[in-house]
C-alpha atoms as a PDB file:
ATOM      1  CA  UNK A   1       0.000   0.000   0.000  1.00  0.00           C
ATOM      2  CA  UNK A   2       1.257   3.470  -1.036  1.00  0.00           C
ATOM      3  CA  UNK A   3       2.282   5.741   2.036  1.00  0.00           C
ATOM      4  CA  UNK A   4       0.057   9.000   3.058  1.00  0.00           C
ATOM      5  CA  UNK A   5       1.362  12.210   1.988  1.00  0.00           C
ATOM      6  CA  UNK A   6       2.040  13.992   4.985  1.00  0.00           C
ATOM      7  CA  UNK A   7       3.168  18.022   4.904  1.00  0.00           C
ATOM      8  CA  UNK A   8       2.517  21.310   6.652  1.00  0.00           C
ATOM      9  CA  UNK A   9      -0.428  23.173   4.802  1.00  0.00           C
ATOM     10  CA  UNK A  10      -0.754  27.285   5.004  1.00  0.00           C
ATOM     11  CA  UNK A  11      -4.683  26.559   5.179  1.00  0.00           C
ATOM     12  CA  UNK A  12      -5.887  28.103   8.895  1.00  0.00           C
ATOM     13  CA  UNK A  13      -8.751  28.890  10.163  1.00  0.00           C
ATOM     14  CA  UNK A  14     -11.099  29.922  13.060  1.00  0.00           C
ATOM     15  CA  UNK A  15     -14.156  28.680  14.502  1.00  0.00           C
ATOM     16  CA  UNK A  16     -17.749  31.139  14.566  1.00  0.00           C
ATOM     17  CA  UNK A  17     -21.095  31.187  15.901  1.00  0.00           C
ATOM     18  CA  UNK A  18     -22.176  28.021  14.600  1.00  0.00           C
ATOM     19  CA  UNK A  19     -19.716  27.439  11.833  1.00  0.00           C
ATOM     20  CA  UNK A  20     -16.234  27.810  10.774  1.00  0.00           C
ATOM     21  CA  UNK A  21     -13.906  30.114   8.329  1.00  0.00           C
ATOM     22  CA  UNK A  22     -11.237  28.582   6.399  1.00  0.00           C
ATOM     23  CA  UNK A  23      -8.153  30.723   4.528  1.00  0.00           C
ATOM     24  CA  UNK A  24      -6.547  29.574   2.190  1.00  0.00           C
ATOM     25  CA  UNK A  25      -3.723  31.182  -0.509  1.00  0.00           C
ATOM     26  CA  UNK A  26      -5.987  32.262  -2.657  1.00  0.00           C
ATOM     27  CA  UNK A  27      -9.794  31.792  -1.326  1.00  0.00           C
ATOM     28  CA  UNK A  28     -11.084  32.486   2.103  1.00  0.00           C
ATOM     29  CA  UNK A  29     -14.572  30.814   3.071  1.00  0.00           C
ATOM     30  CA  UNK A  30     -16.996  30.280   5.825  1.00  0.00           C
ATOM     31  CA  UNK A  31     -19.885  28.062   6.424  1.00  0.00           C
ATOM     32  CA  UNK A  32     -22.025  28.076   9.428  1.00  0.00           C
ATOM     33  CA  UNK A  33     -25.224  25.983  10.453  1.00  0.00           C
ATOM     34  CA  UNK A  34     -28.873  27.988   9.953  1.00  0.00           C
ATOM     35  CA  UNK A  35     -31.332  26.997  12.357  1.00  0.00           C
ATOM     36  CA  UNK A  36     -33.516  25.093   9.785  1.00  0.00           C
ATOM     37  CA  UNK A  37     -30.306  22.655   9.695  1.00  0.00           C
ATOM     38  CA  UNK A  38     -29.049  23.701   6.465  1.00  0.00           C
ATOM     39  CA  UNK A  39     -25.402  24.738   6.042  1.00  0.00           C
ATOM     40  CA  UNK A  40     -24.959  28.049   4.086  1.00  0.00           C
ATOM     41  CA  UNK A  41     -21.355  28.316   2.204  1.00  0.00           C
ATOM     42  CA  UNK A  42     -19.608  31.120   1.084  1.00  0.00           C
ATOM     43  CA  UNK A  43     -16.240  31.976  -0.510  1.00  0.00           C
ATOM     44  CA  UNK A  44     -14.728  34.660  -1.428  1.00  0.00           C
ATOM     45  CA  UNK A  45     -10.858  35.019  -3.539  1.00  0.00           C
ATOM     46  CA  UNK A  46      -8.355  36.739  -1.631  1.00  0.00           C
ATOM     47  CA  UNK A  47      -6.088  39.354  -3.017  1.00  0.00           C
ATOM     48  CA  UNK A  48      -2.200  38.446  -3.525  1.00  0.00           C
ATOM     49  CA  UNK A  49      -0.727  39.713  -0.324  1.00  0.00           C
ATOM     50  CA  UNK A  50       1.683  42.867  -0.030  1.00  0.00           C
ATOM     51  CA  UNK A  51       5.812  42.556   0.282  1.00  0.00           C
ATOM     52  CA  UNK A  52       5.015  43.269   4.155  1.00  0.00           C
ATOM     53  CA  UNK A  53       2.983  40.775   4.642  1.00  0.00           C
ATOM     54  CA  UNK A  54       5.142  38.046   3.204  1.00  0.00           C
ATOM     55  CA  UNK A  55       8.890  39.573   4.882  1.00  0.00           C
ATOM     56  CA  UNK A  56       9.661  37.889   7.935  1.00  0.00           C
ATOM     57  CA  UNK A  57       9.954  40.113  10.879  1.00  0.00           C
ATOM     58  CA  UNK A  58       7.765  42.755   9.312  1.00  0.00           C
ATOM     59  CA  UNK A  59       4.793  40.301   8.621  1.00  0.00           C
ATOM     60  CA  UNK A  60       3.829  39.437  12.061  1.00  0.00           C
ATOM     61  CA  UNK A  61       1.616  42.566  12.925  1.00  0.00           C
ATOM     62  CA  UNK A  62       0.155  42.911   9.922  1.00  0.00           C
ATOM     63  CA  UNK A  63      -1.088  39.685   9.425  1.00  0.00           C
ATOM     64  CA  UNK A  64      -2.291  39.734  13.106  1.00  0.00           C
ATOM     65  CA  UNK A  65      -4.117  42.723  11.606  1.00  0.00           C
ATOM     66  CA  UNK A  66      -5.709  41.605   9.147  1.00  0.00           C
ATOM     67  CA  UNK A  67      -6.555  38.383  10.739  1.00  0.00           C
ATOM     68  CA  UNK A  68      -8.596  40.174  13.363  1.00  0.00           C
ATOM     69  CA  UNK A  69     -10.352  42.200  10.967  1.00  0.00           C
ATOM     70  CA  UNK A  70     -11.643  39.593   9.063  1.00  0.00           C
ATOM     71  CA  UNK A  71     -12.094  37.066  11.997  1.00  0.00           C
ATOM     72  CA  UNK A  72     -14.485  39.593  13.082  1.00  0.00           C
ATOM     73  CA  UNK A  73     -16.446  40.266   9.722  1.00  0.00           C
ATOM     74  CA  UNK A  74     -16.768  36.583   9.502  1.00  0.00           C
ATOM     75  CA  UNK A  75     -18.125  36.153  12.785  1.00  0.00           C
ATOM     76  CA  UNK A  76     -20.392  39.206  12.252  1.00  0.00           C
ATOM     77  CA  UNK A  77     -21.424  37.544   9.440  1.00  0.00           C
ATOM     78  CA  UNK A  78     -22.017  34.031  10.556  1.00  0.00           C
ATOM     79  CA  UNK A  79     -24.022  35.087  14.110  1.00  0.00           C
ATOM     80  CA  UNK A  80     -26.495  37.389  11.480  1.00  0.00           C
ATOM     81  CA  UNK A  81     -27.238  33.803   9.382  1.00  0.00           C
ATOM     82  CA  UNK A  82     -27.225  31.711  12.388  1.00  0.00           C
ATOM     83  CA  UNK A  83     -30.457  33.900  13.829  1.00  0.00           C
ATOM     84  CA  UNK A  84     -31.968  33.447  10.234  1.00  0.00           C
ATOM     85  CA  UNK A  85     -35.681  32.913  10.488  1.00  0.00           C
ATOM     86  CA  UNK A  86     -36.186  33.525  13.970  1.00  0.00           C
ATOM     87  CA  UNK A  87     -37.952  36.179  14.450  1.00  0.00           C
ATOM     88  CA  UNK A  88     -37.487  39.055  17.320  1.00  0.00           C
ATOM     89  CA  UNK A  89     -39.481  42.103  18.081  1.00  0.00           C
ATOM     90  CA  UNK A  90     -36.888  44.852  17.685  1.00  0.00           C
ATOM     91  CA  UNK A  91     -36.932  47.245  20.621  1.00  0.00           C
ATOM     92  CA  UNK A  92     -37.730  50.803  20.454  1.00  0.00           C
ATOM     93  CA  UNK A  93     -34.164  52.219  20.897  1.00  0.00           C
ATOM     94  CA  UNK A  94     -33.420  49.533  17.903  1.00  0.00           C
ATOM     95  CA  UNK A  95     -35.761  50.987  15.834  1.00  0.00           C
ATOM     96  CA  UNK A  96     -34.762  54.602  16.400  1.00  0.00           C
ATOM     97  CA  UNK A  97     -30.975  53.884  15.034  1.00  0.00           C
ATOM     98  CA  UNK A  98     -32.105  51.832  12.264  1.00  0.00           C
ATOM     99  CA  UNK A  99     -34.343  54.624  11.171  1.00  0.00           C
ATOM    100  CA  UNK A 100     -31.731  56.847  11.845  1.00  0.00           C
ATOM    101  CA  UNK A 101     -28.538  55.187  10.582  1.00  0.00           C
ATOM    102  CA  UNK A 102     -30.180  52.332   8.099  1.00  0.00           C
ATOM    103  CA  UNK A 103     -27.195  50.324   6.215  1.00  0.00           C
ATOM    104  CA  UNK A 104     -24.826  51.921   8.481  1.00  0.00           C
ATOM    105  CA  UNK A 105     -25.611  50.855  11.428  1.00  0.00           C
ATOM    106  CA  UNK A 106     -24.234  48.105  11.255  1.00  0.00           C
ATOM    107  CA  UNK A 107     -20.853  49.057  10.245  1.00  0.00           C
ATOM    108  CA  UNK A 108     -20.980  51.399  13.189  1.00  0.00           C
ATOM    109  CA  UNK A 109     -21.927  48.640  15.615  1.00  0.00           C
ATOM    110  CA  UNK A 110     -18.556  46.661  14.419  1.00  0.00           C
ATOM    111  CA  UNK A 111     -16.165  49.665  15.000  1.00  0.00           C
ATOM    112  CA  UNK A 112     -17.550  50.469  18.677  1.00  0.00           C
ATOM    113  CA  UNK A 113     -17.243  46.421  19.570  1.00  0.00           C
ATOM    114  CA  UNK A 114     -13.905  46.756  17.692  1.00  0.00           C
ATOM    115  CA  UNK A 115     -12.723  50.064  19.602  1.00  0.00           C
ATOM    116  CA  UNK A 116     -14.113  48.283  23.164  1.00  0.00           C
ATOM    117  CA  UNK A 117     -12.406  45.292  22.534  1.00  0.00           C
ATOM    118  CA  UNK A 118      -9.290  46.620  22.161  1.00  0.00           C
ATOM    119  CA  UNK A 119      -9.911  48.847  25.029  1.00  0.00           C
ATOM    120  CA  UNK A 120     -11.079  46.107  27.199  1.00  0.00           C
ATOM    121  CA  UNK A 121      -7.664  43.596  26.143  1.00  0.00           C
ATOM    122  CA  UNK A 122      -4.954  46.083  26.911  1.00  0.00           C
ATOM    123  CA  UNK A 123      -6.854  46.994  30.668  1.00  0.00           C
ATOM    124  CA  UNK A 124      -6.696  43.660  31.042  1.00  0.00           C
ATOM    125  CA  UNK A 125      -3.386  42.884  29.802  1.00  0.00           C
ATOM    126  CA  UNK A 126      -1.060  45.609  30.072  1.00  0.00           C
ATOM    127  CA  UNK A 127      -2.573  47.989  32.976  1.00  0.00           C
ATOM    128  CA  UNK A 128      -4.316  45.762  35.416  1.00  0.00           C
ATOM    129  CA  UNK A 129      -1.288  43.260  35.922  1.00  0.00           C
ATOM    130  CA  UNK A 130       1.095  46.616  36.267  1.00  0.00           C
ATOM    131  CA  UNK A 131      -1.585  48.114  38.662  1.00  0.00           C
ATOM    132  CA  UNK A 132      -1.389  44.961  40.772  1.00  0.00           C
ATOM    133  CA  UNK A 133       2.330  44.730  40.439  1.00  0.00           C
ATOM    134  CA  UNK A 134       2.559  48.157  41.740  1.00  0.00           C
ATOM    135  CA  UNK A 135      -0.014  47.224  44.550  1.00  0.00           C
ATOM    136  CA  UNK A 136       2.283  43.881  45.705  1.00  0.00           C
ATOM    137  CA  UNK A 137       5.863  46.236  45.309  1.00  0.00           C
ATOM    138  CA  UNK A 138       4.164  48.483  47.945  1.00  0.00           C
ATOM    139  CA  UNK A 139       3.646  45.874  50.294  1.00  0.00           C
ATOM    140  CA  UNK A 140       6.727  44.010  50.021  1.00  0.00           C
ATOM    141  CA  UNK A 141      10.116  45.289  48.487  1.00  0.00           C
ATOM    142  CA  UNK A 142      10.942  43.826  45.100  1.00  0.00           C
ATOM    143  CA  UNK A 143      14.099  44.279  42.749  1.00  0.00           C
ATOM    144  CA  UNK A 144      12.533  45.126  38.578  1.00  0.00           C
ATOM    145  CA  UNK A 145      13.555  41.647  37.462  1.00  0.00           C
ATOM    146  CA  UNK A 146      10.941  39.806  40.082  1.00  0.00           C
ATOM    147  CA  UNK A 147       8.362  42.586  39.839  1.00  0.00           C
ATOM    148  CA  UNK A 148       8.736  42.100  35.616  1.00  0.00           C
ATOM    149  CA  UNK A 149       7.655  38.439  36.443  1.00  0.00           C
ATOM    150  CA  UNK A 150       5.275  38.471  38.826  1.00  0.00           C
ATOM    151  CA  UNK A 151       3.706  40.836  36.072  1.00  0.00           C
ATOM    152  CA  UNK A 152       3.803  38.464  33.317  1.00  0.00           C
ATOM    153  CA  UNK A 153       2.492  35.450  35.947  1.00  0.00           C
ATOM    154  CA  UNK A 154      -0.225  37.849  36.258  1.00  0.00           C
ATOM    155  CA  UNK A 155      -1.303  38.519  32.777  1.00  0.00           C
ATOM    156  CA  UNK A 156      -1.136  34.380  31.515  1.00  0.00           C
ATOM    157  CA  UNK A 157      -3.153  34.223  35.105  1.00  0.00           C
ATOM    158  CA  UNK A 158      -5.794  36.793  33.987  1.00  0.00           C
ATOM    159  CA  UNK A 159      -5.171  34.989  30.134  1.00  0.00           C
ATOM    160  CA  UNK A 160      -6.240  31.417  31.421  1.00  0.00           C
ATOM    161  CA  UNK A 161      -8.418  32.135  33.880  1.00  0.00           C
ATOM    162  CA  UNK A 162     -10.867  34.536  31.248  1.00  0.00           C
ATOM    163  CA  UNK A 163     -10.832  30.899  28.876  1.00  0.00           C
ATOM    164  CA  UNK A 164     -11.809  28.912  31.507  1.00  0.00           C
ATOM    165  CA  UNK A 165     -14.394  30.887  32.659  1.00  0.00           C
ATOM    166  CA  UNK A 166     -15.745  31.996  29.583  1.00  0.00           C
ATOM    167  CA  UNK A 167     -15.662  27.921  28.757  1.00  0.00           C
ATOM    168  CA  UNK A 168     -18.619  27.578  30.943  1.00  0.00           C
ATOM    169  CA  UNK A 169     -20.982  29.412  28.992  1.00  0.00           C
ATOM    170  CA  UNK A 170     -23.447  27.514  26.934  1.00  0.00           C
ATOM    171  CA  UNK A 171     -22.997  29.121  23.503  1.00  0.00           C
ATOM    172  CA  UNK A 172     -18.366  29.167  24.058  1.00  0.00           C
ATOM    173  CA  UNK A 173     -18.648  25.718  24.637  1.00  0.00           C
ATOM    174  CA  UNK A 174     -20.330  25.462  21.176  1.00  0.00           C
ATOM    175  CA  UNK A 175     -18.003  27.694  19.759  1.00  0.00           C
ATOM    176  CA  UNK A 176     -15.064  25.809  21.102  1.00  0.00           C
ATOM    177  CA  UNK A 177     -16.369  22.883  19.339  1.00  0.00           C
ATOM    178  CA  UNK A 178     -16.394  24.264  16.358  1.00  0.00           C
ATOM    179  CA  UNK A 179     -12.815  25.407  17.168  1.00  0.00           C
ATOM    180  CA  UNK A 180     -11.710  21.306  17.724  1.00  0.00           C
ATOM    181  CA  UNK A 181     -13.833  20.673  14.250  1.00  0.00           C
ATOM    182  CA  UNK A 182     -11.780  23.464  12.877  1.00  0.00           C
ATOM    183  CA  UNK A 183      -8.190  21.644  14.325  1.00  0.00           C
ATOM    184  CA  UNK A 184      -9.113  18.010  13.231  1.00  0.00           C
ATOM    185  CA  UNK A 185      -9.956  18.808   9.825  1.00  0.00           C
ATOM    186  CA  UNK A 186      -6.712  20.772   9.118  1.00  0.00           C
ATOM    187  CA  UNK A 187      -4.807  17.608  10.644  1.00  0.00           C
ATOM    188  CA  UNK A 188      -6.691  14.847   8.714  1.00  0.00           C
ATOM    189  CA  UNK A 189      -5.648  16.563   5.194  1.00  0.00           C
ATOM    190  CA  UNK A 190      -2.123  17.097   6.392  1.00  0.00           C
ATOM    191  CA  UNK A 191      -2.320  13.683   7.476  1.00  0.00           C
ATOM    192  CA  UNK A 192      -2.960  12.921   3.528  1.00  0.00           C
ATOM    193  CA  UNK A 193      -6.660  11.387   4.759  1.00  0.00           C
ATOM    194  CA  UNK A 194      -9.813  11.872   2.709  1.00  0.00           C
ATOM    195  CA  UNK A 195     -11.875  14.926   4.389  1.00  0.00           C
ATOM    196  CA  UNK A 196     -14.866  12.757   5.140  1.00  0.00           C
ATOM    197  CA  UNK A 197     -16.393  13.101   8.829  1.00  0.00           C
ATOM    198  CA  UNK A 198     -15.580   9.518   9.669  1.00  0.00           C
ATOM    199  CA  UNK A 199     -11.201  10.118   8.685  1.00  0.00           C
ATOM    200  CA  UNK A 200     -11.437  13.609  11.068  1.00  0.00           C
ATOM    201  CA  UNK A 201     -12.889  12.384  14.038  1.00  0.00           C
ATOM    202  CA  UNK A 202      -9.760   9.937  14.136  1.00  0.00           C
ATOM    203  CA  UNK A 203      -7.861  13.302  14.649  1.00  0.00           C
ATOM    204  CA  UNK A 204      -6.132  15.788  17.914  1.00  0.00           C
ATOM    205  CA  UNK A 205      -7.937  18.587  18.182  1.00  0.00           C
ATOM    206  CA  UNK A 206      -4.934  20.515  18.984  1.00  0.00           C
ATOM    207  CA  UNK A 207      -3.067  21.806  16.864  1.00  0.00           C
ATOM    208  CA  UNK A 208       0.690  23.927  17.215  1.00  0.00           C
ATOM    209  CA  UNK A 209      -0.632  26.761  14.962  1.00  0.00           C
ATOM    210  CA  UNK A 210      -3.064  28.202  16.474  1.00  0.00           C
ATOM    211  CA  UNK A 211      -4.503  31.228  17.908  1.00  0.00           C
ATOM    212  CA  UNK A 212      -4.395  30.588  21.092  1.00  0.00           C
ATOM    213  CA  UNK A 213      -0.966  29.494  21.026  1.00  0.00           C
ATOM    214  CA  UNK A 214      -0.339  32.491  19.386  1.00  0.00           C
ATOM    215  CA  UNK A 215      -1.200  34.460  22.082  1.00  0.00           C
ATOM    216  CA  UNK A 216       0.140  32.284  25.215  1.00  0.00           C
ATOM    217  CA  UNK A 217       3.543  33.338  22.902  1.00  0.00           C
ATOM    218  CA  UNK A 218       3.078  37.201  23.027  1.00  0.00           C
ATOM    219  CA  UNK A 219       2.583  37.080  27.010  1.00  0.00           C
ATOM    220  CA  UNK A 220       5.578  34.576  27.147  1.00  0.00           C
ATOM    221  CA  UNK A 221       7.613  36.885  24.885  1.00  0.00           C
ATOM    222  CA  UNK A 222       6.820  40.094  27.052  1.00  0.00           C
ATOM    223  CA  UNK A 223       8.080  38.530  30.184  1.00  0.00           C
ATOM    224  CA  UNK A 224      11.619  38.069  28.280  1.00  0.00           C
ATOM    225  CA  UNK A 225      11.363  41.401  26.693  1.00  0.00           C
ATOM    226  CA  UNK A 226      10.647  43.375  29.304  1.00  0.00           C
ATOM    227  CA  UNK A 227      12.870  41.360  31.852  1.00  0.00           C
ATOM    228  CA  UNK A 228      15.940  42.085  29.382  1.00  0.00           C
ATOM    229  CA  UNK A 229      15.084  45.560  28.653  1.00  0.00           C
ATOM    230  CA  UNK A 230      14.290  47.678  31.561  1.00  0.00           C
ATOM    231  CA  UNK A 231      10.763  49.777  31.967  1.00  0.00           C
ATOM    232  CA  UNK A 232      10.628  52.360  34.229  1.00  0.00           C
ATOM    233  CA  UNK A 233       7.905  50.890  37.646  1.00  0.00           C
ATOM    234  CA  UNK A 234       7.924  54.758  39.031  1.00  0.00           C
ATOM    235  CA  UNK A 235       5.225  55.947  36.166  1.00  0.00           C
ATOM    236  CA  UNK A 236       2.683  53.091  35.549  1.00  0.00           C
ATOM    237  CA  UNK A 237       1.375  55.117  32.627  1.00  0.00           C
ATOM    238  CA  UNK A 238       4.233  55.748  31.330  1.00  0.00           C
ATOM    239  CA  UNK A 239       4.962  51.997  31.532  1.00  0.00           C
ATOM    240  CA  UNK A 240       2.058  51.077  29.320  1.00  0.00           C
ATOM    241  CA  UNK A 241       2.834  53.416  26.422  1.00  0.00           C
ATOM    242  CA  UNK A 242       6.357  51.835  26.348  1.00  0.00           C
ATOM    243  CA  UNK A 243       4.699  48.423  26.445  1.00  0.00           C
ATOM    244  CA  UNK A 244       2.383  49.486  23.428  1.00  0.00           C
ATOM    245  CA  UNK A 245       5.620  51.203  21.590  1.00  0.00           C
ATOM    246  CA  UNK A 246       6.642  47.577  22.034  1.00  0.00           C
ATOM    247  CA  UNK A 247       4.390  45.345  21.143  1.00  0.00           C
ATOM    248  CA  UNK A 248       4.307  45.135  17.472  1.00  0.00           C
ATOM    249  CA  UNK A 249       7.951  43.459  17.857  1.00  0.00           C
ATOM    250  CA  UNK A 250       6.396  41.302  20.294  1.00  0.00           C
ATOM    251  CA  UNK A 251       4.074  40.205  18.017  1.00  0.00           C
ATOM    252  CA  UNK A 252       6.283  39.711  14.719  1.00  0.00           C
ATOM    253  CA  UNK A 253       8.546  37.278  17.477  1.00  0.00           C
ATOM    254  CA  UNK A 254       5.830  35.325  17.909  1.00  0.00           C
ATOM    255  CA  UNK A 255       4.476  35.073  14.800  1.00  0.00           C
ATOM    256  CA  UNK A 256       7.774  33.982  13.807  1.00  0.00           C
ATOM    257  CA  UNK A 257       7.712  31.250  16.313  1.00  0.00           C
ATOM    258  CA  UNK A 258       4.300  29.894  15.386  1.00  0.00           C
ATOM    259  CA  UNK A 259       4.992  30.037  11.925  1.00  0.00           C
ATOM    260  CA  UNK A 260       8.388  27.743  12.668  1.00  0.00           C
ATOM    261  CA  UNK A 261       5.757  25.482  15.248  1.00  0.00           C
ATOM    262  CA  UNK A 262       3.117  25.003  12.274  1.00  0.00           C
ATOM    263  CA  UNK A 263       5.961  24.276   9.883  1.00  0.00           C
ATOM    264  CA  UNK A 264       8.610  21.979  11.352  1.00  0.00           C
ATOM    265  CA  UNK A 265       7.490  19.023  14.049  1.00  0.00           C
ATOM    266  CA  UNK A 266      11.408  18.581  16.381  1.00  0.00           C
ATOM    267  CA  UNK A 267      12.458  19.610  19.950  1.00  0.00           C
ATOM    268  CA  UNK A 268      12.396  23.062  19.880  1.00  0.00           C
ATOM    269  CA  UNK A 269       8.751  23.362  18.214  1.00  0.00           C
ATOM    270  CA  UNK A 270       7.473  20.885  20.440  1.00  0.00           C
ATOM    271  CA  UNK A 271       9.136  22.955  23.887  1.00  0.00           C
ATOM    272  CA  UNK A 272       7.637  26.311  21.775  1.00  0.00           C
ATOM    273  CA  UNK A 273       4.265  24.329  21.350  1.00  0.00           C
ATOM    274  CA  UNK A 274       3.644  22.551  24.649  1.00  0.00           C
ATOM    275  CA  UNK A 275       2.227  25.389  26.809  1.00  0.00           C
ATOM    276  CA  UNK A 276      -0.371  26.270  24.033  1.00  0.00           C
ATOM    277  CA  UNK A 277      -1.762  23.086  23.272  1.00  0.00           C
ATOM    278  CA  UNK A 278      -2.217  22.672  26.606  1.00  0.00           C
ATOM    279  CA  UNK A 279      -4.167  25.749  26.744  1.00  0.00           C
ATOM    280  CA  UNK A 280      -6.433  24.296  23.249  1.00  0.00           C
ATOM    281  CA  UNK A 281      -7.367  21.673  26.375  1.00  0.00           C
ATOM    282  CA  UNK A 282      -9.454  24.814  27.384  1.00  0.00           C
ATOM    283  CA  UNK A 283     -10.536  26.163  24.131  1.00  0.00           C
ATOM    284  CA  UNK A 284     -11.423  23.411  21.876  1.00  0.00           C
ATOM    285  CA  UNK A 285     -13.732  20.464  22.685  1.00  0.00           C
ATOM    286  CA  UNK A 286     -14.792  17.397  20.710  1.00  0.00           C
ATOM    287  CA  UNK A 287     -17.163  18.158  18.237  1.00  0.00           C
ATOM    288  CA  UNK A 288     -19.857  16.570  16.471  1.00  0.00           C
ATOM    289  CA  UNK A 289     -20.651  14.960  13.253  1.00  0.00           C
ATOM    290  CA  UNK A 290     -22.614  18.625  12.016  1.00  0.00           C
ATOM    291  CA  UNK A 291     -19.896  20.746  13.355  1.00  0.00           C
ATOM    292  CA  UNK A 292     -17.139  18.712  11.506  1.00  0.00           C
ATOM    293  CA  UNK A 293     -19.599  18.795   8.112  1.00  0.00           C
ATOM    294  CA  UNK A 294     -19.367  22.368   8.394  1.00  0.00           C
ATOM    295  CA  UNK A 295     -15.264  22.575   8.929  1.00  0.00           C
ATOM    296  CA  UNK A 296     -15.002  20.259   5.748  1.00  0.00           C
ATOM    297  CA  UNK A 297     -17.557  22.690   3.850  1.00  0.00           C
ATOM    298  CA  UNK A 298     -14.956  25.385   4.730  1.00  0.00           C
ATOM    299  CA  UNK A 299     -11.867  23.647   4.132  1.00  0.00           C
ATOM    300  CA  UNK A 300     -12.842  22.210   0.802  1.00  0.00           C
ATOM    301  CA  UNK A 301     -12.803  25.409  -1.192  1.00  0.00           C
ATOM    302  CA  UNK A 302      -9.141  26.949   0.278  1.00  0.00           C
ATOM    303  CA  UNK A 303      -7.380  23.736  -0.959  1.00  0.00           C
ATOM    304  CA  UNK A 304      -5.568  25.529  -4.592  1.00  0.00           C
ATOM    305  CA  UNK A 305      -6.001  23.635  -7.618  1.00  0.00           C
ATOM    306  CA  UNK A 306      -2.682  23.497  -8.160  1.00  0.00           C
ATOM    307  CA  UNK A 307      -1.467  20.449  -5.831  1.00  0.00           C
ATOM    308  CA  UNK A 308       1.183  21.586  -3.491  1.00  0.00           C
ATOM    309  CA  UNK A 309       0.566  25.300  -3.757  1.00  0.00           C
ATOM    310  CA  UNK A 310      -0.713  25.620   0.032  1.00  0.00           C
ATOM    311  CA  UNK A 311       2.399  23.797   1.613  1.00  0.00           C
ATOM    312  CA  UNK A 312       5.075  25.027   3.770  1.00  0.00           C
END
C-alpha cells in the first residue's frame, strides 16, 4: 500500500457562531449551520498579499491585523445567518438607530465592539497586571527583574483564567467545538486522509498553529522582553505606552515562532508548542458529526487547484 502524503499546509482557520472560516492562498470561506439545519457556504478570492505581509519580521503585525479584521467580519457575518428565520421584536431604541442610521448601522456597531475590545484587552493585559504589580511592590520590596515576572504570571493568570471561565458558557462551549472541528480537519488533510467526517474524528484537536498558542507566545515573549530591557515601575502610565511602543515586535517574534511550530514538528517546536496546546485543552472540545460537516464545507474550497501550492 502506497504511504500517506504527509506536509505542513498554510490553510488556517477559526471557529464562529455556529460554523467555521477557512483561509486559504488564494480563497477564504466560511460556512455556518442555519437553524432550519441547512449549512450556508460562502467563498470569497483573496487578493495576492503585499511585500510586508510576506517579509519575515515585518509580517507578524500585519497579518495579526488583518486576521482580526476579518475574523471579526466573519463572525459578524455568521451570528447574522445563524439567527436566520427567527424572528425578534426589535426594541424601540433599535428601531430609532435603524431609522436613523439604516445600512450603516451596522458598520458602526462593528467599529464600537472593535474600539471596546481593544480597550477592554490592553486593561486587562497591560494595565491591570502593572496596577497589581505596583499594589504587591508596595507591600513588600521587590528588585525590577521579580516585579517584571510576577507581572507576566499575572497577565497568563488573567489569560487562562478569562478561557476557563468563559468555557462555561453555553454558547463558548459550542463555539469551542467548532474550534476542535476546525483543528481536526486541518490535521486529517495534512495527514494525507480523505476529508470525510468519519477520517477527522480519528484526529487531535490541537493543533501547534493556532490562535491561542499564538497568544500564550506574546505574554511569554513580554516577560523576556521586558525582563531584558528595563521599563521604568515609578510611572505606571508611562509603563504602558512603552509596552504598546513595544508590542508590534512582540508580536512579529511570535508570529515567527508559530509560523516555525506550524511548519517543522522537532524539539524546539514541540518545547515552543507545549504550553499552548495545553491551553487548546481549554478552548477546543470534541465536536460533532454537524460541526465537523461544516469545517469540511470550509476547508474544501481553500485547498488551490494546483497540488502543493498551500504547503510550507
Amino acid at each position: 500500500m502506497a504511504e500517506k502524503a504527509k506536509f505542513k499546509t498554510q490553510i488556517g482557520g477559526q471557529a464562529l457562531i455556529e460554523g467555521v472560516m477557512m483561509r486559504g492562498p488564494e480563497v477564504e470561506a466560511m460556512a455556518v449551520r442555519l437553524p432550519s439545519g441547512e449549512m450556508d457556504v460562502e467563498q470569497w478570492n483573496l487578493k495576492p498579499a503585499k511585500w510586508y505581509r510576506k517579509t519575515p519580521f515585518i509580517r507578524g503585525p500585519f497579518n495579526f491585523v488583518v486576521s482580526m479584521v476579518d475574523g471579526y467580519k466573519c463572525l459578524s457575518k455568521s451570528a447574522d445567518k445563524s439567527m436566520q428565520g427567527i424572528e425578534e421584536e426589535p426594541s424601540k431604541f433599535e428601531k430609532w438607530l435603524t431609522d436613523k442610521l439604516g445600512d450603516k448601522l451596522m458598520a458602526i456597531i462593528m467599529v464600537i465592539a472593535s474600539v471596546l475590545g481593544v480597550a477592554m484587552a490592553l486593561a486587562l493585559f497591560i494595565w491591570l497586571p502593572a496596577l497589581i504589580t505596583k499594589g504587591i511592590s508596595l507591600l513588600v520590596a521587590l528588585p525590577d527583574f521579580a516585579k517584571t515576572c510576577i507581572e507576566g504570571v499575572i497577565k497568563i493568570a488573567i489569560f487562562i483564567g478569562y478561557i476557563a471561565l468563559t468555557a462555561l458558557l453555553k454558547d463558548i462551549r459550542r463555539t469551542y467545538e467548532y474550534h476542535g472541528a476546525e483543528h481536526k480537519t486541518i490535521a486529517c488533510y495534512e495527514a494525507g486522509d480523505e476529508l470525510t467526517v468519519e477520517n477527522v474524528k480519528k484526529h487531535c484537536r490541537f493543533h501547534p498553529r493556532c490562535g491561542t498558542s499564538f497568544m500564550f507566545l506574546v505574554l511569554f515573549i513580554s516577560i523576556i522582553v521586558f525582563t531584558v530591557f528595563r521599563v521604568p515601575w515609578d510611572n505606571i502610565a508611562l509603563r504602558v505606552l512603552i509596552k504598546l511602543c513595544v508590542l508590534p515586535v512582540i508580536v512579529s517574534l511570535a508570529y515567527e515562532l508559530i509560523k516555525l511550530a506550524g511548519r517543522y514538528d522537532n524539539i524546539f517546536t514541540k518545547i515552543v508548542s507545549a504550553p499552548g496546546l495545553w491551553i487548546q485543552r481549554l478552548t477546543t472540545r470534541e465536536p460533532d458529526d454537524s460541526q465537523i460537516e461544516c469545517a469540511i464545507a470550509a476547508f474544501k474550497p481553500c485547498i488551490p487547484k494546483e497540488k502543493g501550492a498551500d504547503k510550507w
